[in-house]
C-alpha atoms as a PDB file:
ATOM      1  CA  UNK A   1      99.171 113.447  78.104  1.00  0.00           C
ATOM      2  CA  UNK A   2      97.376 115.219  75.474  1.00  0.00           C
ATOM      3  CA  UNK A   3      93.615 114.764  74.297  1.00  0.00           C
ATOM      4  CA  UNK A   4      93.421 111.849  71.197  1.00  0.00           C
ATOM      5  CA  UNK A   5      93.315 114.573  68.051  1.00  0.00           C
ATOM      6  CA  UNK A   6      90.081 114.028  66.300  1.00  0.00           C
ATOM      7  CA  UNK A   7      92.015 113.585  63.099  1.00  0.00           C
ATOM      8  CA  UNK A   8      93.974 110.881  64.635  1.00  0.00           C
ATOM      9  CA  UNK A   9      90.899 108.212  64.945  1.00  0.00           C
ATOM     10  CA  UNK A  10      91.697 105.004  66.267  1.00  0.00           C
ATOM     11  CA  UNK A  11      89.117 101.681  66.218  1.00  0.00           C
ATOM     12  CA  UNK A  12      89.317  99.612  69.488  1.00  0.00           C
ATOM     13  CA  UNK A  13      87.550  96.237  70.118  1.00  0.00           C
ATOM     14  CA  UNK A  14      86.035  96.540  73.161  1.00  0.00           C
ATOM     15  CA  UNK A  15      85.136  93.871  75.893  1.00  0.00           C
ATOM     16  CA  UNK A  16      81.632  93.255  73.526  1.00  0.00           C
ATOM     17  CA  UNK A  17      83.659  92.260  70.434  1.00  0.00           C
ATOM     18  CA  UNK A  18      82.366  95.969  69.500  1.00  0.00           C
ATOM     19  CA  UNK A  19      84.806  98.178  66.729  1.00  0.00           C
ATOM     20  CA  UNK A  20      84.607 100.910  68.214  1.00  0.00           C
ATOM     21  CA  UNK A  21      86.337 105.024  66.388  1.00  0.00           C
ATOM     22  CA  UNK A  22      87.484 107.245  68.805  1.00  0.00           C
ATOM     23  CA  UNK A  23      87.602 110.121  67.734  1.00  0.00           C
ATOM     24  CA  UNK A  24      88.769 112.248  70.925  1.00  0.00           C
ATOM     25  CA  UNK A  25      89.470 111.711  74.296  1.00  0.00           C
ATOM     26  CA  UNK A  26      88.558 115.534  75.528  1.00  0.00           C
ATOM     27  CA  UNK A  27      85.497 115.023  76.893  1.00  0.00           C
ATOM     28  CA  UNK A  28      85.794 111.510  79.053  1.00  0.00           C
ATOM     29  CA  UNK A  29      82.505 110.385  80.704  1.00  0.00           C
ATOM     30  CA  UNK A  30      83.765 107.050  83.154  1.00  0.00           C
ATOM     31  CA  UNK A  31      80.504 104.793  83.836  1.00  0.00           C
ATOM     32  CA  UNK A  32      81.462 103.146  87.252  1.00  0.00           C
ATOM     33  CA  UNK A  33      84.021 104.475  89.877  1.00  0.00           C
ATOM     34  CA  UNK A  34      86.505 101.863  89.518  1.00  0.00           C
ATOM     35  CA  UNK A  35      87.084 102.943  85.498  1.00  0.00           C
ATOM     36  CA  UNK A  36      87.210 106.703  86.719  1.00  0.00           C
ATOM     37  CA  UNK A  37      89.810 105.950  89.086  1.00  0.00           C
ATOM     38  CA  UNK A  38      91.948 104.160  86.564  1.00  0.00           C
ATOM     39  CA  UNK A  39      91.333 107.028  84.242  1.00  0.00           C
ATOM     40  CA  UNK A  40      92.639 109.666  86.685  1.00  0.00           C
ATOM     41  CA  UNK A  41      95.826 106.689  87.375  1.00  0.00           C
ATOM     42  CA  UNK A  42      96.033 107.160  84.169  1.00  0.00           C
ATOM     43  CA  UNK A  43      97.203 110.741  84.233  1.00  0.00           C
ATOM     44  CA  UNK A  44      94.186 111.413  82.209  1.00  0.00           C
ATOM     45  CA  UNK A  45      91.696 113.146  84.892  1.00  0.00           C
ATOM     46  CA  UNK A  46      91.675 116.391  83.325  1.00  0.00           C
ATOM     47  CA  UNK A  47      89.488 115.191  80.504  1.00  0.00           C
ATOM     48  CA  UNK A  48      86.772 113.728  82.458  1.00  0.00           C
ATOM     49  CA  UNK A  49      83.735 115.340  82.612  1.00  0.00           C
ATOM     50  CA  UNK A  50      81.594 113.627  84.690  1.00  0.00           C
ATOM     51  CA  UNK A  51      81.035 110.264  86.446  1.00  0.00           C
ATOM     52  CA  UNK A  52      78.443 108.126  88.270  1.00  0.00           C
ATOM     53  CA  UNK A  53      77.644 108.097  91.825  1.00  0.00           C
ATOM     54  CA  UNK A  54      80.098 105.065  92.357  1.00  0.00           C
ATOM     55  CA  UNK A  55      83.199 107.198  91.648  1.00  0.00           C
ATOM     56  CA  UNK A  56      83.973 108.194  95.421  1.00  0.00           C
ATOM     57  CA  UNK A  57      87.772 108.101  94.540  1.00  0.00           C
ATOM     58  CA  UNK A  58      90.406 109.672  93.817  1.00  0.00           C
ATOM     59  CA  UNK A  59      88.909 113.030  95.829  1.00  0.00           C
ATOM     60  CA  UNK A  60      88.962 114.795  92.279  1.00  0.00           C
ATOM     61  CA  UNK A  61      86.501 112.014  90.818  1.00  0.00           C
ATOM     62  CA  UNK A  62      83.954 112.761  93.517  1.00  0.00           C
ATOM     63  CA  UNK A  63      84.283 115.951  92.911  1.00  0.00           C
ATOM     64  CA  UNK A  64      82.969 115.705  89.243  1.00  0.00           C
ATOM     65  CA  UNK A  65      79.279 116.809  88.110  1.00  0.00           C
ATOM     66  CA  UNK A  66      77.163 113.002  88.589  1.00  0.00           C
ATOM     67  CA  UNK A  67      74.547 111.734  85.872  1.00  0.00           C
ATOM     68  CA  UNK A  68      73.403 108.516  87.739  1.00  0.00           C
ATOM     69  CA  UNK A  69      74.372 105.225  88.847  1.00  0.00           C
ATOM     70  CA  UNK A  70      76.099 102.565  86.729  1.00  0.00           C
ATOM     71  CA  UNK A  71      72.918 100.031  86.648  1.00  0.00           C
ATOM     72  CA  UNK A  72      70.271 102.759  85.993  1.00  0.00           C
ATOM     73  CA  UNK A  73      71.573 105.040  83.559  1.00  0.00           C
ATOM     74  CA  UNK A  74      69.401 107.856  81.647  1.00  0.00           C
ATOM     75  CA  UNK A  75      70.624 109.107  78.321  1.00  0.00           C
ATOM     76  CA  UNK A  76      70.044 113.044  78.370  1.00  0.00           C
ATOM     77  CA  UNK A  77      71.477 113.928  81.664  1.00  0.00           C
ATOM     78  CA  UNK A  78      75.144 111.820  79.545  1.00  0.00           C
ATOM     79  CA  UNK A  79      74.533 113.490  76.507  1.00  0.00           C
ATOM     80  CA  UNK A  80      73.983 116.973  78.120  1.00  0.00           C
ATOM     81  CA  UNK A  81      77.676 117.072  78.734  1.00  0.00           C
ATOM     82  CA  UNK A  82      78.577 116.601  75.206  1.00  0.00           C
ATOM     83  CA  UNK A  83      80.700 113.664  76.275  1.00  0.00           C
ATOM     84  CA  UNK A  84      83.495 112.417  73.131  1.00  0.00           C
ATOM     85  CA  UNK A  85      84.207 108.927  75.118  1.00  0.00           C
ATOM     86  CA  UNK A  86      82.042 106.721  77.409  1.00  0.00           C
ATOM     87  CA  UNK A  87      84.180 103.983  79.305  1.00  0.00           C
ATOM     88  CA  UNK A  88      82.201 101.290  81.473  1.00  0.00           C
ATOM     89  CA  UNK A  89      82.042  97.350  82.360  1.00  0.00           C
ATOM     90  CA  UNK A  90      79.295  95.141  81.720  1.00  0.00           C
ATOM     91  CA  UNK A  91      77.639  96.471  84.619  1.00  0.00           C
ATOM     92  CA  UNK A  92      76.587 100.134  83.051  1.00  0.00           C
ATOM     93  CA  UNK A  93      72.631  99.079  81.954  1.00  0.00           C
ATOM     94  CA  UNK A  94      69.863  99.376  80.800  1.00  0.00           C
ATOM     95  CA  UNK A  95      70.934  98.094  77.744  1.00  0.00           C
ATOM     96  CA  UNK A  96      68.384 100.225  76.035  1.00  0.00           C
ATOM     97  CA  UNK A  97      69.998 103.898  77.036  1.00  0.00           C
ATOM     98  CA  UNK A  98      73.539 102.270  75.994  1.00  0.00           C
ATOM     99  CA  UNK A  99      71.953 101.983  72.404  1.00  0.00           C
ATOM    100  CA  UNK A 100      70.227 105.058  72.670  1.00  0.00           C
ATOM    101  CA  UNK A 101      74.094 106.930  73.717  1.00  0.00           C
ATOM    102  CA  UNK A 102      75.689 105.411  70.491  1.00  0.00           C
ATOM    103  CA  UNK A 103      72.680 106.425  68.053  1.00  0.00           C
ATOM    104  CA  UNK A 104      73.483 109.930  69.360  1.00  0.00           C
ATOM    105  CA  UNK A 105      77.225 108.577  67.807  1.00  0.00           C
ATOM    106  CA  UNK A 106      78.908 109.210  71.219  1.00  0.00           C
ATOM    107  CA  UNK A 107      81.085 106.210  71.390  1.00  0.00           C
ATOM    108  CA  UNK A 108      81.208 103.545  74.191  1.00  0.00           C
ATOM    109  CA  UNK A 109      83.338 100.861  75.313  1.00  0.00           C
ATOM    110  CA  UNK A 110      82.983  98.177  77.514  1.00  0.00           C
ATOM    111  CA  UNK A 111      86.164  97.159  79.053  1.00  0.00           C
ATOM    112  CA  UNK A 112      86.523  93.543  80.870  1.00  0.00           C
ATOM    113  CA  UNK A 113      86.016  93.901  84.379  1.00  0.00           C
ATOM    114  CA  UNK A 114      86.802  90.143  85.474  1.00  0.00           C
ATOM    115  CA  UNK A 115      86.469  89.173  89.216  1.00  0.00           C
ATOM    116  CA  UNK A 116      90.101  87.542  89.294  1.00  0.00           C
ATOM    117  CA  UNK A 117      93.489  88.243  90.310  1.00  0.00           C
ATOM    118  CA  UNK A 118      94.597  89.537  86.986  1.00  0.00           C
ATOM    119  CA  UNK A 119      91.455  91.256  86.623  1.00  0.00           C
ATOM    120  CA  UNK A 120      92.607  94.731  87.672  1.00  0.00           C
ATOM    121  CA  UNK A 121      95.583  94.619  85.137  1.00  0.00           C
ATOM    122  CA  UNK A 122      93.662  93.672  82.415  1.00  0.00           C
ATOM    123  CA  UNK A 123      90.966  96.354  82.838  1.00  0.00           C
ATOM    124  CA  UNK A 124      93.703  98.851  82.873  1.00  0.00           C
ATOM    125  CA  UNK A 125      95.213  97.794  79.795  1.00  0.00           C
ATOM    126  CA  UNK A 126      91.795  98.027  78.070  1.00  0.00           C
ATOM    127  CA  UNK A 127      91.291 101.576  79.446  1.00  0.00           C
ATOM    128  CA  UNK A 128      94.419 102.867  78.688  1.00  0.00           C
ATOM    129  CA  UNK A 129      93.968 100.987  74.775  1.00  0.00           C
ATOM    130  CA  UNK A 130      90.823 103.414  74.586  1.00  0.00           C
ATOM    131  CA  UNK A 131      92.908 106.044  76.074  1.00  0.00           C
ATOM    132  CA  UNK A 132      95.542 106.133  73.280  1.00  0.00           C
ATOM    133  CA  UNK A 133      97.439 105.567  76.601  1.00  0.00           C
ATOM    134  CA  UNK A 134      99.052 101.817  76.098  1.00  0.00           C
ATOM    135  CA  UNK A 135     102.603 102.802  77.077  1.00  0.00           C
ATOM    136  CA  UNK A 136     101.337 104.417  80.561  1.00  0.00           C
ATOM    137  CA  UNK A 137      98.561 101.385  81.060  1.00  0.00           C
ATOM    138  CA  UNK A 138     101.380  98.633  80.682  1.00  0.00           C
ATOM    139  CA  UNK A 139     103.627  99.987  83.223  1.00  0.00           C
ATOM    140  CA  UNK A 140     100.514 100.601  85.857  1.00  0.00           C
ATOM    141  CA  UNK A 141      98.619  97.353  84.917  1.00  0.00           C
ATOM    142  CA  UNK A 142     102.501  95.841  85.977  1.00  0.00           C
ATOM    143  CA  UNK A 143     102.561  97.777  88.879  1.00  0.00           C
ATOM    144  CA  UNK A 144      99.259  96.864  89.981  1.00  0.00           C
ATOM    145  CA  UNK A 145      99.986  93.265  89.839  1.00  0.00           C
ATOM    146  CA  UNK A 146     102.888  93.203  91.155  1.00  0.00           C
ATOM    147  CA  UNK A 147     101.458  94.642  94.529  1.00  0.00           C
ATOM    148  CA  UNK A 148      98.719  91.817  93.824  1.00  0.00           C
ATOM    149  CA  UNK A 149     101.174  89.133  93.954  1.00  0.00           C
ATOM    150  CA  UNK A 150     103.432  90.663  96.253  1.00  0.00           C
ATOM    151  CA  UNK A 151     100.534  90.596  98.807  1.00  0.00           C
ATOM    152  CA  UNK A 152      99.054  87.241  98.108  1.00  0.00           C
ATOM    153  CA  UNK A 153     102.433  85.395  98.286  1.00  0.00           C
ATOM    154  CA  UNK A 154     102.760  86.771 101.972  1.00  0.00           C
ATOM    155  CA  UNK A 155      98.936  85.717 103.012  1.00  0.00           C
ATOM    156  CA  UNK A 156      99.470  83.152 105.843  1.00  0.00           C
ATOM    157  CA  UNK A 157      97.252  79.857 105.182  1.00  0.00           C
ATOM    158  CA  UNK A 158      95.875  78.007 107.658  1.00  0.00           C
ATOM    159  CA  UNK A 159      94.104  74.764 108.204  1.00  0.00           C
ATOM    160  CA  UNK A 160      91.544  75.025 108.971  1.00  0.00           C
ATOM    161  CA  UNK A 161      90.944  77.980 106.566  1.00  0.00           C
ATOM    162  CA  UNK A 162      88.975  81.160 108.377  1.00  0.00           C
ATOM    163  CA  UNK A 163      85.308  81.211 106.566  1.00  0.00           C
ATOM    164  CA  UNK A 164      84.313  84.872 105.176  1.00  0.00           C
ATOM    165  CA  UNK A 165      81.307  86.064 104.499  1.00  0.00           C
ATOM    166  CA  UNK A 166      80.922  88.673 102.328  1.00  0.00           C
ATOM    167  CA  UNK A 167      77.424  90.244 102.420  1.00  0.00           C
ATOM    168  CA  UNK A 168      75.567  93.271 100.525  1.00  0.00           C
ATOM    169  CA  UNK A 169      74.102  95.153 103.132  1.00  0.00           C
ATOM    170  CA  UNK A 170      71.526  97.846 102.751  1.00  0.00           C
ATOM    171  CA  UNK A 171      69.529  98.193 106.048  1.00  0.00           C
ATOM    172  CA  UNK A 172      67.838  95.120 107.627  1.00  0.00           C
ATOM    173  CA  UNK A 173      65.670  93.927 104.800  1.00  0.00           C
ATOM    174  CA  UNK A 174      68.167  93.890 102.039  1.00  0.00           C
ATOM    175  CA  UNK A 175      71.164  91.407 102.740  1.00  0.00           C
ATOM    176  CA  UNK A 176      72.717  89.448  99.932  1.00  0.00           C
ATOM    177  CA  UNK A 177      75.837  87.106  99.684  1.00  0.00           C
ATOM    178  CA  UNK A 178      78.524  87.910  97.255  1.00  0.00           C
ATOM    179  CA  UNK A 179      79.311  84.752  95.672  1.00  0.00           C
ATOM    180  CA  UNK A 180      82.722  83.917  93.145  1.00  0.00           C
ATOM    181  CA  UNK A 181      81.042  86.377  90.349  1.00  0.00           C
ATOM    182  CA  UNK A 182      82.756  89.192  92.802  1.00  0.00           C
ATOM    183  CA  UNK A 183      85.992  90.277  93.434  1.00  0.00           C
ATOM    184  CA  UNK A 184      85.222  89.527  97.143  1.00  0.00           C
ATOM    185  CA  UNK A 185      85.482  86.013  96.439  1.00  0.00           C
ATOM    186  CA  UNK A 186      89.064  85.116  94.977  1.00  0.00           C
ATOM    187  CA  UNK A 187      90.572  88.278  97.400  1.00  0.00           C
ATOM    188  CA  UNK A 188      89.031  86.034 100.146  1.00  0.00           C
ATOM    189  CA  UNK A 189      90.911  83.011  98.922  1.00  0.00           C
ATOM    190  CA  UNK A 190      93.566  84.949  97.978  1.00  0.00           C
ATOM    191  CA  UNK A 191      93.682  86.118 101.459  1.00  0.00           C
ATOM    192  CA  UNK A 192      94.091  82.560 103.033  1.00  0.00           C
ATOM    193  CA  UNK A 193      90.373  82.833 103.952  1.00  0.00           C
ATOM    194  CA  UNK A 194      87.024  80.286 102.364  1.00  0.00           C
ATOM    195  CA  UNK A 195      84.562  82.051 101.104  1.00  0.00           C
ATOM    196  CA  UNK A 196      81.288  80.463 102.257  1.00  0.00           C
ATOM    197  CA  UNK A 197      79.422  81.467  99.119  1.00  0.00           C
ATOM    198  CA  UNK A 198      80.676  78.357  97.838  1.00  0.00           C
ATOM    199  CA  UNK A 199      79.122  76.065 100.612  1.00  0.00           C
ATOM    200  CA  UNK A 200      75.873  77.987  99.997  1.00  0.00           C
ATOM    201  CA  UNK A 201      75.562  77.290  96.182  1.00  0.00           C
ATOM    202  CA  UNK A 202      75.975  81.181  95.990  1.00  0.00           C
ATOM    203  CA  UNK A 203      77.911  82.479  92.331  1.00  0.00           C
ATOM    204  CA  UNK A 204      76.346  85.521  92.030  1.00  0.00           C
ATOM    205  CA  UNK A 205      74.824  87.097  94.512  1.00  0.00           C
ATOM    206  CA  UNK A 206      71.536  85.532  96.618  1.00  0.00           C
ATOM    207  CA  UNK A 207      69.279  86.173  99.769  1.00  0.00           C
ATOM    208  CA  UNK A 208      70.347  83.461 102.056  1.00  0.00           C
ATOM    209  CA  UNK A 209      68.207  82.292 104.880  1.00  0.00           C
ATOM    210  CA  UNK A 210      68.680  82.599 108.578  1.00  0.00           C
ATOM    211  CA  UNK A 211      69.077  79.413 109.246  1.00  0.00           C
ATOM    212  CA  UNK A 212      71.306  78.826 106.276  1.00  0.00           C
ATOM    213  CA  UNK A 213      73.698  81.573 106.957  1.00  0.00           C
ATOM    214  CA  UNK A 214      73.839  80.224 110.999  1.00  0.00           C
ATOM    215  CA  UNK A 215      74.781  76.609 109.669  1.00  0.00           C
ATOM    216  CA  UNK A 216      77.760  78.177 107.260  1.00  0.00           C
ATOM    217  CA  UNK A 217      79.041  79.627 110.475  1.00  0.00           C
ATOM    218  CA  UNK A 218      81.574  82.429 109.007  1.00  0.00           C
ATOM    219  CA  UNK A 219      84.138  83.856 111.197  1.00  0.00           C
ATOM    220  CA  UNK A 220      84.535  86.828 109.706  1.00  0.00           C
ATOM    221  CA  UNK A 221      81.718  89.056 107.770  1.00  0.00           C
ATOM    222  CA  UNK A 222      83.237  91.138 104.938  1.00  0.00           C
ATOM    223  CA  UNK A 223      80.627  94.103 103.721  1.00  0.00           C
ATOM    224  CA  UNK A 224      81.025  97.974 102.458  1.00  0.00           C
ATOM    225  CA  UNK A 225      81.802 100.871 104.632  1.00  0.00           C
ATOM    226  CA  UNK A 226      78.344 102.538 103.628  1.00  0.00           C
ATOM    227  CA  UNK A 227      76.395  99.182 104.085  1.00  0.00           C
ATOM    228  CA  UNK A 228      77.503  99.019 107.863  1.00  0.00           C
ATOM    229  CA  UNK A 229      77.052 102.462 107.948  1.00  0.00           C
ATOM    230  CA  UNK A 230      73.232 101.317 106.822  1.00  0.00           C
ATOM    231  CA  UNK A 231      72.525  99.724 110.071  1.00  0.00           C
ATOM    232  CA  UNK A 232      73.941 101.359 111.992  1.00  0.00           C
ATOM    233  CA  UNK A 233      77.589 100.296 112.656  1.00  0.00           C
ATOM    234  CA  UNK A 234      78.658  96.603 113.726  1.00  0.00           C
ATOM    235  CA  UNK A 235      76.633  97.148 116.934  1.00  0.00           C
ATOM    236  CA  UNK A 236      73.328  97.674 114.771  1.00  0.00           C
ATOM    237  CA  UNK A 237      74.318  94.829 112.178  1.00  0.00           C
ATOM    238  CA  UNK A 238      74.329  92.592 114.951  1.00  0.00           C
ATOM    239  CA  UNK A 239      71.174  93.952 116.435  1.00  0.00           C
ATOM    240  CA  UNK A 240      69.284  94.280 113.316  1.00  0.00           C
ATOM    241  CA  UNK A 241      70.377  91.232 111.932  1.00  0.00           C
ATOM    242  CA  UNK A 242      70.063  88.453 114.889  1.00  0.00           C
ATOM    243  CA  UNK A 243      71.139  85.889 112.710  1.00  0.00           C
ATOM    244  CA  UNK A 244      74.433  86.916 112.471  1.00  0.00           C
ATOM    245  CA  UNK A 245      75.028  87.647 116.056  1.00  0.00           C
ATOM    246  CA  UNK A 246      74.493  83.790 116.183  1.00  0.00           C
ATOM    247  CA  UNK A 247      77.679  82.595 113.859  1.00  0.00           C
ATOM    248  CA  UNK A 248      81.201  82.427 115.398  1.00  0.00           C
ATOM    249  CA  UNK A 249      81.624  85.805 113.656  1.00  0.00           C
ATOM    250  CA  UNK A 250      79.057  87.816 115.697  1.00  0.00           C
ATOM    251  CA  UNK A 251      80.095  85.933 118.652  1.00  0.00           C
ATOM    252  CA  UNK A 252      83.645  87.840 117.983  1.00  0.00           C
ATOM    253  CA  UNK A 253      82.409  90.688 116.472  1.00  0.00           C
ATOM    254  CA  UNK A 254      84.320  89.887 113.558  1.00  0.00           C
ATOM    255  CA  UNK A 255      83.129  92.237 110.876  1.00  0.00           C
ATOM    256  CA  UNK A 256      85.389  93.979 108.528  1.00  0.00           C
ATOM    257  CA  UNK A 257      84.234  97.143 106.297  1.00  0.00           C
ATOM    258  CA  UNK A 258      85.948  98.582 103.304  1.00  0.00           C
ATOM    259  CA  UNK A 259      85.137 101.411 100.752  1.00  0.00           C
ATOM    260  CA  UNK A 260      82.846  99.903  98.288  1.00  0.00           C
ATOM    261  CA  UNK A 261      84.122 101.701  95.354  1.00  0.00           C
ATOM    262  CA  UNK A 262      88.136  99.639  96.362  1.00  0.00           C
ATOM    263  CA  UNK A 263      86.078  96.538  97.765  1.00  0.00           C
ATOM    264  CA  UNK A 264      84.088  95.995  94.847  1.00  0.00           C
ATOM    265  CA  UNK A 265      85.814  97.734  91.870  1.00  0.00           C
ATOM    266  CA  UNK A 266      89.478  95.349  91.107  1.00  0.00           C
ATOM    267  CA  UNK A 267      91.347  98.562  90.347  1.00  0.00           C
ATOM    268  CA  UNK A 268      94.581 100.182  90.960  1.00  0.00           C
ATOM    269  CA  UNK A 269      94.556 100.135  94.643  1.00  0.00           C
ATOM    270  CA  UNK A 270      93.885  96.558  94.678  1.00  0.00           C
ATOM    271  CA  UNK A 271      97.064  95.159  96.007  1.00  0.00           C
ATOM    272  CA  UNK A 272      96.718  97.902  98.902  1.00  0.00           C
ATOM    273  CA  UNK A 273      93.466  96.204  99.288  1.00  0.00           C
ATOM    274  CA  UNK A 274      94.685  92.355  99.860  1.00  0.00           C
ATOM    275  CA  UNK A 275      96.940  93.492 101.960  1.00  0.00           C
ATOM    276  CA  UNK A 276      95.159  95.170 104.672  1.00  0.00           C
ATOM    277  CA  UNK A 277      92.381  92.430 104.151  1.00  0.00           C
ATOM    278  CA  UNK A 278      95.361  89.722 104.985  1.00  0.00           C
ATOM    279  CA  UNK A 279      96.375  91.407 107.679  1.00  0.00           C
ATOM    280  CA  UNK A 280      92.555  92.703 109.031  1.00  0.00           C
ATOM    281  CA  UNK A 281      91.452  88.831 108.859  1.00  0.00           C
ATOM    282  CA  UNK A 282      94.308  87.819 110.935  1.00  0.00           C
ATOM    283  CA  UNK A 283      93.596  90.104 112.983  1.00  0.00           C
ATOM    284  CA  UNK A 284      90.395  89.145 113.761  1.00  0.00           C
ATOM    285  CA  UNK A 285      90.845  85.190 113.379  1.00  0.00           C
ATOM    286  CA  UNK A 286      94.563  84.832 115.018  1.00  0.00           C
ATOM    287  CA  UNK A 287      94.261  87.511 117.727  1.00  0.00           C
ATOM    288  CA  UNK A 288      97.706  85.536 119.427  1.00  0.00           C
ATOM    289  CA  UNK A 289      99.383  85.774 115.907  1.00  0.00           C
ATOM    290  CA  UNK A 290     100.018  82.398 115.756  1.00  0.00           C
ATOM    291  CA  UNK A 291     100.051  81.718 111.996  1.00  0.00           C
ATOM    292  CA  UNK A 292     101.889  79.959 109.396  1.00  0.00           C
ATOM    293  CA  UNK A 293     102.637  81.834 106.216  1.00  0.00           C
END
């Protein structure tokens, strides 16, 4: 698909309720990992320039020159690569180099990234709006959920419920629980799992006590490949971490570790995602099989 031709401008409204003239699409400059790989879904990967240290995927994306991460951007190492389009989610920040990118008239928009089931869809749509790409975003945002729903109809459901955990981990001293404000929680749910965020109090993300996390008793833990990798593996979470060798989960080892670019991001691999998190939780909840869909 060609570049947007600078004398075709088109005005967006972006996730902000921001008008927003686009001018050209040559020079693409994705924000967070889960817009670049929608981008490159897109058929559109050509054109970007550069992304932030959350794009891990596709292979082509991580390939890119980097200028940051999503929640501590800089302005000149953006503008040094002459970008004609920045695409991000609330998350990009500080607000203050955001402002500082569109004085330089390099325009931005913010596309929803909602932590729901229709979440993915709808951020693809609003890409592929800014993208000149509408056609091409309907038929992936409806291939997307499909898979979605596809997967979530076949999640057995059990009473009771298996009780997740799904924890930020960055060595022993930083642990936080993901609470509903993350697509961990509804692809929990959506999974036939509880998330125990809610029994904490938890929406959107908190340091929870030893003795807090030991009463919610998860049965599973849910974190990112590269926070295991942090401590070491599940035999260093474990050690590191006593409390959680004290829940029913640590008592069955019962940790499960994706990418955190696909855990975290609600894009176009998502349905992928449900499904091997259905069938990883029976796995590790259900070890006869015996479930009910």
């Amino acid at each position: 698909m060609p570049a947007t031709s600078p004398s075709a401008g088109r005005t967006v409204v972006d996730a902000r309720g921001e008008s927003v003239t686009i001018l050209s699409t040559e020079r693409i400059i994705p924000l967070d990992g889960d817009v670049a790989e929608i981008v490159f879904a897109l058929g559109l990967g050509d054109q970007v320039v550069a992304t932030d240290l959350s794009a891990t995927y596709p292979p082509e994306a991580d390939a890119l020159p980097q200028i940051g991460y999503q929640r501590s951007l800089t302005a000149e190492p953006i503008a040094a690569f002459e970008p004609t389009l920045l695409l991000g989610t609330d998350i990009a920040s500080p607000p203050e180099v955001l402002d500082d990118l569109e004085r330089l008239a390099i325009p931005l928009v913010i596309v929803p990234s909602n932590a729901s089931s229709t979440g993915a869809a709808e951020k693809i749509m609003a890409v592929a709006d800014a993208l000149g790409a509408a056609d091409d975003g309907a038929v992936l945002a409806a291939q997307v959920q499909a898979e979605i729903d596809a997967a979530a109809a076949s999640a057995p459901r059990r009473d009771p419920a298996p009780k997740v955990a799904s924890l930020y981990i960055r060595g022993s001293n930083a642990r936080l629980v993901f609470g509903e404000a993350y697509n961990t929680h509804w692809l929990v749910e959506a999974a036939g799992g509880v998330d125990v965020a809610d029994e904490l109090g938890v929406t959107e993300s908190a340091e929870i006590s030893d003795e807090a996390m030991i009463a919610a008793a998860p049965d599973v833990l849910l974190v990112t490949e590269s926070g295991l990798e942090s401590v070491g593996g599940v035999d260093g979470l474990f050690e590191q971490i006593p409390a959680l060798a004290q829940t029913p989960a640590g008592e069955r080892r019962a940790v499960i570790a994706y990418d955190a670019q696909l855990l975290l991001g609600n894009g176009p691999r998502t349905g992928q995602l449900l499904a091997d998190l259905i069938a990883d939780l029976t796995t590790h909840t259900a070890p006869d099989g015996d479930t009910q869909p």
